[in-house]
Protein backbone atom coordinates (compact mmCIF):
# COMPACT_ATOMS: atom_id res chain seq x y z
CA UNK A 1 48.09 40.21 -98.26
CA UNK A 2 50.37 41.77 -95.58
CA UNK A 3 49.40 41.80 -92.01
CA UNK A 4 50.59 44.50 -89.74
CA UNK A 5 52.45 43.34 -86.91
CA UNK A 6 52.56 45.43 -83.84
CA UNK A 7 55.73 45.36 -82.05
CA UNK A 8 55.72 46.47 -77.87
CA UNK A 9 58.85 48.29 -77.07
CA UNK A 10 57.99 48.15 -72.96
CA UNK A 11 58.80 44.69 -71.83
CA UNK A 12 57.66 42.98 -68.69
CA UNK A 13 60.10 41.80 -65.97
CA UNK A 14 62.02 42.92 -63.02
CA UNK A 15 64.89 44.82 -63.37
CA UNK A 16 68.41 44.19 -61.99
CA UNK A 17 67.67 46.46 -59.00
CA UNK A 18 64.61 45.57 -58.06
CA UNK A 19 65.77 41.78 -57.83
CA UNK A 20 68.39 42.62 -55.45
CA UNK A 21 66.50 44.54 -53.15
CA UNK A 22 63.48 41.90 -52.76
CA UNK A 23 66.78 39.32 -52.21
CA UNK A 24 68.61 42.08 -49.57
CA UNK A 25 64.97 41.88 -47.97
CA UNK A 26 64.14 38.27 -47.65
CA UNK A 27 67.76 37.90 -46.39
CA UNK A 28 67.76 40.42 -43.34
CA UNK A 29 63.77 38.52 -42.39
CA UNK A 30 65.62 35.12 -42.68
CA UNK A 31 68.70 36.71 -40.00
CA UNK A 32 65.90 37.27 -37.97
CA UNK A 33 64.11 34.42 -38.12
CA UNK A 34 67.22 32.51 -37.37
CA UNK A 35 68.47 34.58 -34.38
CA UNK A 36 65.34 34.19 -32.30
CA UNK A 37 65.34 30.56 -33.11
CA UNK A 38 67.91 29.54 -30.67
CA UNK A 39 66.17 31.97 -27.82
CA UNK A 40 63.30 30.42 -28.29
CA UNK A 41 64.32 26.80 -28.16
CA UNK A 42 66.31 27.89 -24.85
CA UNK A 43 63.28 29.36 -23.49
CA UNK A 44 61.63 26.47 -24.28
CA UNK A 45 63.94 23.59 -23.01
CA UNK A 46 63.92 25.62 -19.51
CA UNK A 47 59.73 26.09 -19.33
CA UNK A 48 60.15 22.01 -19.94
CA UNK A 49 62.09 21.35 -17.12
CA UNK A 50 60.52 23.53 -14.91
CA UNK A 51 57.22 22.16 -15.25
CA UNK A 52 59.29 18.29 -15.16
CA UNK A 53 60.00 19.49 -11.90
CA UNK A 54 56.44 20.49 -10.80
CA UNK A 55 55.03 17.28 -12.39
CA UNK A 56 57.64 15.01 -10.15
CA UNK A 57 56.70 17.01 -7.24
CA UNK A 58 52.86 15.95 -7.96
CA UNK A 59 54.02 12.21 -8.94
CA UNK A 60 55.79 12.07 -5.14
CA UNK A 61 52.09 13.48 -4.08
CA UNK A 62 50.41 10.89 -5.59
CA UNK A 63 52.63 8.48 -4.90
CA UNK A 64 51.57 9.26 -0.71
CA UNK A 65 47.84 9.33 -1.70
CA UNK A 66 48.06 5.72 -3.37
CA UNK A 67 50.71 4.65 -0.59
CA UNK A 68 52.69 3.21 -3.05
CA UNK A 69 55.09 0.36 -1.95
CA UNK A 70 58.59 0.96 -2.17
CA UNK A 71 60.63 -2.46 -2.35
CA UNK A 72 58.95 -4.52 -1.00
CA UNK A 73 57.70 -1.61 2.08
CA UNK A 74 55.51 0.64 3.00
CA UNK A 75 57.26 3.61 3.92
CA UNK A 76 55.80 6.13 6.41
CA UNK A 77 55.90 9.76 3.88
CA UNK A 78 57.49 10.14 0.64
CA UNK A 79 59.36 13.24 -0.97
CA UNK A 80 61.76 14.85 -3.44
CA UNK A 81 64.66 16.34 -1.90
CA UNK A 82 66.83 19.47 -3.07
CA UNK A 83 70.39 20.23 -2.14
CA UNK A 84 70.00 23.95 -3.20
CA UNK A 85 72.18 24.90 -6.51
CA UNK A 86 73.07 21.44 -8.38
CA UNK A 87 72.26 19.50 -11.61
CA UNK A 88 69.56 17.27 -9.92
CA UNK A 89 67.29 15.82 -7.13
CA UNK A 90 65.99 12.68 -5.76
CA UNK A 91 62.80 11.09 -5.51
CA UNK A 92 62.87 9.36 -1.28
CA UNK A 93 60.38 7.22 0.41
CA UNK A 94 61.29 7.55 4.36
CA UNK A 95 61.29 3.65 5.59
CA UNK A 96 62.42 4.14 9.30
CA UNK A 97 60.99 5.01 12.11
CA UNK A 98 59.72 7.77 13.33
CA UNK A 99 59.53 9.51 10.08
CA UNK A 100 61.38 13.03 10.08
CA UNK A 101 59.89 14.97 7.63
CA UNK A 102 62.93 15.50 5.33
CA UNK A 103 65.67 13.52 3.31
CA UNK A 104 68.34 12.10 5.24
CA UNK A 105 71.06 9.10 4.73
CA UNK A 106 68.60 6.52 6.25
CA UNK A 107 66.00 7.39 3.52
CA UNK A 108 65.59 4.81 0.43
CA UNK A 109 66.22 6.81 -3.06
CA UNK A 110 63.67 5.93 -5.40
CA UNK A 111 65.05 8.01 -7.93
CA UNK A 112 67.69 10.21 -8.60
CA UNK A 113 66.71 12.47 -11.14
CA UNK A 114 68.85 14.93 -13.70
CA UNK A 115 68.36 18.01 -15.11
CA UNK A 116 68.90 18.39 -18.89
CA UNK A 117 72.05 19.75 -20.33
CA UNK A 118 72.55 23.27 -20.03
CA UNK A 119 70.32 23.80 -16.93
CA UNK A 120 71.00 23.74 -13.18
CA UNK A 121 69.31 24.88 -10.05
CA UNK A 122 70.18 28.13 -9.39
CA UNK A 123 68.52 28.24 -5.87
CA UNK A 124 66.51 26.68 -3.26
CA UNK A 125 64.62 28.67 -0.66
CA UNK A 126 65.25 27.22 1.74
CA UNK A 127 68.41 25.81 1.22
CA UNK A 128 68.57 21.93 1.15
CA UNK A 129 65.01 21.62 0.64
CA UNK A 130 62.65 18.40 1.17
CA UNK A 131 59.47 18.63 -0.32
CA UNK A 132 57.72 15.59 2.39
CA UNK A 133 54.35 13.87 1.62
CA UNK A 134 52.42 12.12 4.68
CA UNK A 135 50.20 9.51 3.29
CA UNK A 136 47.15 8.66 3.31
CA UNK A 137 45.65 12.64 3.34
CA UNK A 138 48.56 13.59 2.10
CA UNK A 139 50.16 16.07 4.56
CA UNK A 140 52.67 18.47 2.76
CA UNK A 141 55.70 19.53 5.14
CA UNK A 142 58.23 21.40 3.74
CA UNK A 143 61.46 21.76 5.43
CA UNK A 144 65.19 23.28 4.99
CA UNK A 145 68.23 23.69 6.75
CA UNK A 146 66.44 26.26 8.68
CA UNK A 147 63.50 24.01 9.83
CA UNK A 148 60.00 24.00 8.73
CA UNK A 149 58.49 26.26 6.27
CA UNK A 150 55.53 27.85 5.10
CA UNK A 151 56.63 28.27 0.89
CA UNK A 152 59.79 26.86 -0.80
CA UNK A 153 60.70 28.26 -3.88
CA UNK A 154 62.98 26.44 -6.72
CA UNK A 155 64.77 28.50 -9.42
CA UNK A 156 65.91 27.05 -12.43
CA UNK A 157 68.54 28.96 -14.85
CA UNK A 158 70.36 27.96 -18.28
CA UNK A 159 74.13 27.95 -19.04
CA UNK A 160 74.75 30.99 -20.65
CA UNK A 161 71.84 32.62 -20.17
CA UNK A 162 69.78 35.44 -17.90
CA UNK A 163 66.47 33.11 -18.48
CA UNK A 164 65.30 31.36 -15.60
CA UNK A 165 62.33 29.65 -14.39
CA UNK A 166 60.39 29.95 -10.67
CA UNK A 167 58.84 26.72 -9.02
CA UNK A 168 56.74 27.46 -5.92
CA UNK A 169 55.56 24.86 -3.51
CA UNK A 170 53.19 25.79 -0.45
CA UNK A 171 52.42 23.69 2.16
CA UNK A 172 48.92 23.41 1.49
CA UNK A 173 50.30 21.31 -1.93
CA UNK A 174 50.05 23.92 -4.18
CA UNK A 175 52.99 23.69 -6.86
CA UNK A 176 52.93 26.31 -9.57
CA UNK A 177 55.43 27.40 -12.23
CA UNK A 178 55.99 31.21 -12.32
C-alpha cells in the first residue's frame, strides 16, 4: 500500500534581505546606545562632584554644631575655602584669635580636597570664597574678596565639555545643587 506524501513548495525562513535589514537596524540602535553612553557618564561624574561639594560644605556645618576638636584645639569657626577657578578646596578650622570669618595663612587646613579628573571650578561668586561656620548655633558668614555676602555661588564645569553644575550657598545655611 502506497501512501501519498504531500510535498510544501513555500518554505519558512528569512530571506537574505530581510536578515540584513533587521542587522542594519540593531546596528544604527547599538551607535546610539553607545554615543549617549559617554554623555551620560560625564553628566554623571559632574552631578557627583557637585553634590561632593554640597555634602563637604554640610560636613564643615556639622563639624561647628558638634565643635569638633581640631588637633588637639578647639578652634573658634570652621569653613571650606575657595580660591575661585582651580582643581580644589580646603577644609579650615580658624585657631587664632579673634576669628576673621574667612581662610587666611594663620588658619589650620584640615583638609585639602581635589576635584576628580576632568573637572575644575569654573567660578566662584565671589571670588576667593570662604564658606565660615560659627559654632555652637552655627552662624553661616560668607565672605569674598569683596567682603561679606548675602549668596555665594560655585560653578563646576568638565574638560571638554559645555556641562556644568551650580552650587548655591546662602547665609542662612542653605546649600543646594542647581
Amino acid at each position: 500500500m502506497k501512501t501519498a506524501i504531500k510535498k510544501n513548495n513555500s518554505e519558512s525562513g528569512f530571506t537574505l534581505v530581510e536578515m540584513l535589514t533587521v542587522l542594519f537596524i540593531m546596528a544604527v540602535i547599538s551607535g546610539l546606545v553607545f554615543a549617549n553612553y559617554r554623555s551620560g557618564n560625564q553628566q554623571f561624574a559632574l552631578e557627583n562632584e557637585a553634590y561632593r561639594i554640597a555634602q563637604d560644605i554640610r560636613r564643615v556645618q556639622e563639624m561647628a554644631m558638634s565643635s569638633k576638636d581640631v588637633g588637639g584645639v578647639s578652634p573658634e569657626s570652621y569653613g571650606i575655602y575657595f580660591e575661585g577657578s582651580g582643581l580644589g578646596y580646603k577644609i579650615y578650622a580658624e585657631t587664632s584669635l579673634p576669628a576673621n570669618s574667612h581662610y587666611d595663612a594663620t588658619d589650620l587646613t584640615v583638609e585639602d580636597v581635589s576635584l576628580s579628573k576632568y573637572i575644575y571650578i569654573l567660578s566662584c561668586t565671589p571670588d576667593l570664597l570662604s564658606v565660615n561656620y560659627t559654632p555652637p548655633d552655627p552662624v553661616t558668614t560668607l565672605t569674598g574678596d569683596s567682603g561679606v555676602v548675602a549668596q555665594a555661588v560655585i560653578v563646576l564645569a568638565m574638560e571638554g565639555t559645555n556641562l556644568t553644575r551650580t552650587i548655591v550657598v546662602n547665609r542662612g545655611g542653605l546649600v543646594y545643587v542647581e
